[in-house]
Protein backbone atom coordinates (compact mmCIF):
# COMPACT_ATOMS: atom_id res chain seq x y z
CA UNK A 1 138.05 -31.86 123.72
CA UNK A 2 139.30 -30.40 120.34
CA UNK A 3 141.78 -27.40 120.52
CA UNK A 4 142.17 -26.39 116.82
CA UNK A 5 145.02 -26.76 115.00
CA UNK A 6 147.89 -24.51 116.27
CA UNK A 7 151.43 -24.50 115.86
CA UNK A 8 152.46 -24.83 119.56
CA UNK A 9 155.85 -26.01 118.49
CA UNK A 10 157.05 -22.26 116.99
CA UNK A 11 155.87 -21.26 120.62
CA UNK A 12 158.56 -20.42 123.02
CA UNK A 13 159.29 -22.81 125.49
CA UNK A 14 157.73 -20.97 128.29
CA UNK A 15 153.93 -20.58 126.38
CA UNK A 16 154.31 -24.57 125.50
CA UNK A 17 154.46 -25.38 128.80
CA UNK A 18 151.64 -23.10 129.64
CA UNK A 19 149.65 -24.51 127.03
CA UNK A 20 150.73 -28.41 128.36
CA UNK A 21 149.55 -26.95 131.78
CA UNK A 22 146.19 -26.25 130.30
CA UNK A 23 145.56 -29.17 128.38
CA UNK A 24 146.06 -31.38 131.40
CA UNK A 25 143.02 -29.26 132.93
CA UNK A 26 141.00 -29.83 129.72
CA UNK A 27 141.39 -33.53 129.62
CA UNK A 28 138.05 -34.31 130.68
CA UNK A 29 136.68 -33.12 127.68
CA UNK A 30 135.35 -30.16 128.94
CA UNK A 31 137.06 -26.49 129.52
CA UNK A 32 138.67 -25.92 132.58
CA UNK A 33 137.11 -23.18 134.92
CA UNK A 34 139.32 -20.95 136.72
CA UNK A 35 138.96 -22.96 140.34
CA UNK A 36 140.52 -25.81 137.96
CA UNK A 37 143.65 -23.42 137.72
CA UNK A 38 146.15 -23.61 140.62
CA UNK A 39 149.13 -21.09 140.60
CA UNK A 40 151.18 -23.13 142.75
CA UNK A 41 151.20 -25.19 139.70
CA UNK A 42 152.38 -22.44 137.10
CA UNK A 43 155.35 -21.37 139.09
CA UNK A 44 157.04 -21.81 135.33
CA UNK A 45 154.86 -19.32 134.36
CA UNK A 46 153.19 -17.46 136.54
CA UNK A 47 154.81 -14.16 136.57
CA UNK A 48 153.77 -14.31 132.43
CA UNK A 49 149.87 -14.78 132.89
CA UNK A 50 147.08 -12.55 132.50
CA UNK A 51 143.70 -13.29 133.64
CA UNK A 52 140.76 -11.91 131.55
CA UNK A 53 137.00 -12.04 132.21
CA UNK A 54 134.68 -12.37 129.87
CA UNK A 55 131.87 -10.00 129.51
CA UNK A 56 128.39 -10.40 127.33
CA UNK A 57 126.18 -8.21 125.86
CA UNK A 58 128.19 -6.45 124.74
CA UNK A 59 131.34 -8.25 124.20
CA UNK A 60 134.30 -7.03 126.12
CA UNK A 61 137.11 -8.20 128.31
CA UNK A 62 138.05 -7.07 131.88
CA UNK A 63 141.85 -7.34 133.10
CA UNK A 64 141.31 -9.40 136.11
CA UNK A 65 145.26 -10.23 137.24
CA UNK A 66 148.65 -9.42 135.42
CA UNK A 67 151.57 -11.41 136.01
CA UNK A 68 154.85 -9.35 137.22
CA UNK A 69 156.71 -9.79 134.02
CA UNK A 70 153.97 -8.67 132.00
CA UNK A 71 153.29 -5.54 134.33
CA UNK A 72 156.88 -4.95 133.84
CA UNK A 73 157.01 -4.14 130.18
CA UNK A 74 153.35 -2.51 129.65
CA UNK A 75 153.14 0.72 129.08
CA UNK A 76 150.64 1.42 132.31
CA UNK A 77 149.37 -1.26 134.66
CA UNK A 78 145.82 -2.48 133.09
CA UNK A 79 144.48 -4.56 136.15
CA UNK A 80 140.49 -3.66 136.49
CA UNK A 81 140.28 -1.78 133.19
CA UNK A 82 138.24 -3.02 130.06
CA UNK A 83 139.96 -3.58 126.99
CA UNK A 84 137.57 -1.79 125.18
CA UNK A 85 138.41 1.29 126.99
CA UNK A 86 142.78 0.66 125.85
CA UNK A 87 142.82 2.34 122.77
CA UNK A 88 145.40 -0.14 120.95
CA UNK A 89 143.46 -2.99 122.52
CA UNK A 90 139.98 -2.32 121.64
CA UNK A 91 137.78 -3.93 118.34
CA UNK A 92 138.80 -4.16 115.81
CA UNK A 93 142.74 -4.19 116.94
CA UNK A 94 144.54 -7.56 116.36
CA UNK A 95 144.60 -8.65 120.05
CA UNK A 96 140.83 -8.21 120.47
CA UNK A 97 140.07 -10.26 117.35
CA UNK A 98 142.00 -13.03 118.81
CA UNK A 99 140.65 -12.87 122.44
CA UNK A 100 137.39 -13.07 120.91
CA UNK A 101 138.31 -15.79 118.38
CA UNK A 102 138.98 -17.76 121.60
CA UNK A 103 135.41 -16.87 123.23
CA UNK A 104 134.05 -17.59 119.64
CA UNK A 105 135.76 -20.75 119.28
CA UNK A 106 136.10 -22.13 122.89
CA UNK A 107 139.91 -23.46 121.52
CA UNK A 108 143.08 -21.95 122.33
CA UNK A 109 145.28 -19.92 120.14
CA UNK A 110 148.99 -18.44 119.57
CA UNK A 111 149.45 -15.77 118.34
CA UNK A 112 151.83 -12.84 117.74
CA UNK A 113 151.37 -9.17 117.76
CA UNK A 114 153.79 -6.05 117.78
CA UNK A 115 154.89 -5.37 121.17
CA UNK A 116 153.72 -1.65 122.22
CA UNK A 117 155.58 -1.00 125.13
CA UNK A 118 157.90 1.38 127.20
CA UNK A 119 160.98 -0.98 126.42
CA UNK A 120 162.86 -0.71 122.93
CA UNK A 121 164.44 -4.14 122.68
CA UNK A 122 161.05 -5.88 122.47
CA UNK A 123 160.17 -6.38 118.35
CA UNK A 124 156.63 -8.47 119.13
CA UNK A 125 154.73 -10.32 122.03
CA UNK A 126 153.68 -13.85 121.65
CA UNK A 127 150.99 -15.09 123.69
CA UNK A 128 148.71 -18.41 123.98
CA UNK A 129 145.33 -17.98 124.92
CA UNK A 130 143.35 -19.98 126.76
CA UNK A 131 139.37 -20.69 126.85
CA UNK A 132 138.37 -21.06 131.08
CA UNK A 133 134.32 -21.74 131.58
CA UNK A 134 133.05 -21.77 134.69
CA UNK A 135 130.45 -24.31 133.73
CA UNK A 136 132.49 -26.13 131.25
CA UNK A 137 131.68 -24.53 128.03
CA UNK A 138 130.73 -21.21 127.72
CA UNK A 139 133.66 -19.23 128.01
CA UNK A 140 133.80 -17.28 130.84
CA UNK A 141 137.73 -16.26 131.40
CA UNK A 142 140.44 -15.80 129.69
CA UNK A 143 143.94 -17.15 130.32
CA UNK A 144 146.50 -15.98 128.25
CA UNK A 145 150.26 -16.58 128.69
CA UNK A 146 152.74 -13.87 127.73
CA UNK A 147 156.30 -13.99 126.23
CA UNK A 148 158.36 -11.22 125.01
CA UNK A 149 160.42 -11.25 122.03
CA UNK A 150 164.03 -9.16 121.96
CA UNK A 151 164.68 -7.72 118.46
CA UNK A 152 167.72 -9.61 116.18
């Protein structure tokens, strides 16, 4: 299955092998649905994934799991709220646009934003994130990868 053109290389090591991890997963052609994803097998990255469902009519996105390290440098803990509700996350911010580019698209992405966070030696977050479909194409989940960037 196509995944766009992306420059996974400027990705940190951390969101490449995330990205490897879902590839293998999408190799059939079709996207991987969430009972294709095994955390036993991210132990790399595990503590660096968020888990997103996908919601229709309207669109809108529902934190479903946040990985330790991510909880860690949020401002609050986001786990069962909507993004539309965050009001830095919700349309027409930059991380919405790309969450639904990936819904839109059914292809992965990496991207960077500013990081917005309690911590001051963070200058920007980079994330990959990753089309899950329950039925093998329509976008369902969301599985995005997290990595923090230090200032300098």
């Amino acid at each position: 299955m196509p995944d766009g053109h992306f420059e996974i290389d400027r990705a940190t090591q951390r969101l490449q092998a995330a990205y490897a991890y879902w590839r293998t997963k999408s190799a059939t052609g079709r996207l991987p649905g969430r009972t294709d994803i095994d955390p036993g097998e991210m132990v790399a990255f595990l503590a660096h994934v968020v888990l997103l469902d996908v919601l229709r009519d309207p669109l809108d996105f529902r934190y479903r799991l946040m990985g330790t390290a991510v909880e860690a440098h949020m401002l609050r803990q986001y786990t069962g709220e909507l993004m539309s509700t965050i009001e830095h996350q919700r349309a027409p911010s930059r991380i919405w646009s790309d969450f639904e580019l990936v819904v839109v698209r059914c292809r992965p992405i990496l991207t960077d934003v500013p990081y917005v966070g309690p911590h001051r030696e963070f200058l920007r977050v980079q994330h990959v994130i990753m089309p899950l479909a329950a039925d093998g194409k329509q976008v369902d989940m969301v599985l995005s990868v997290v990595d923090f960037i230090p200032k300098g």
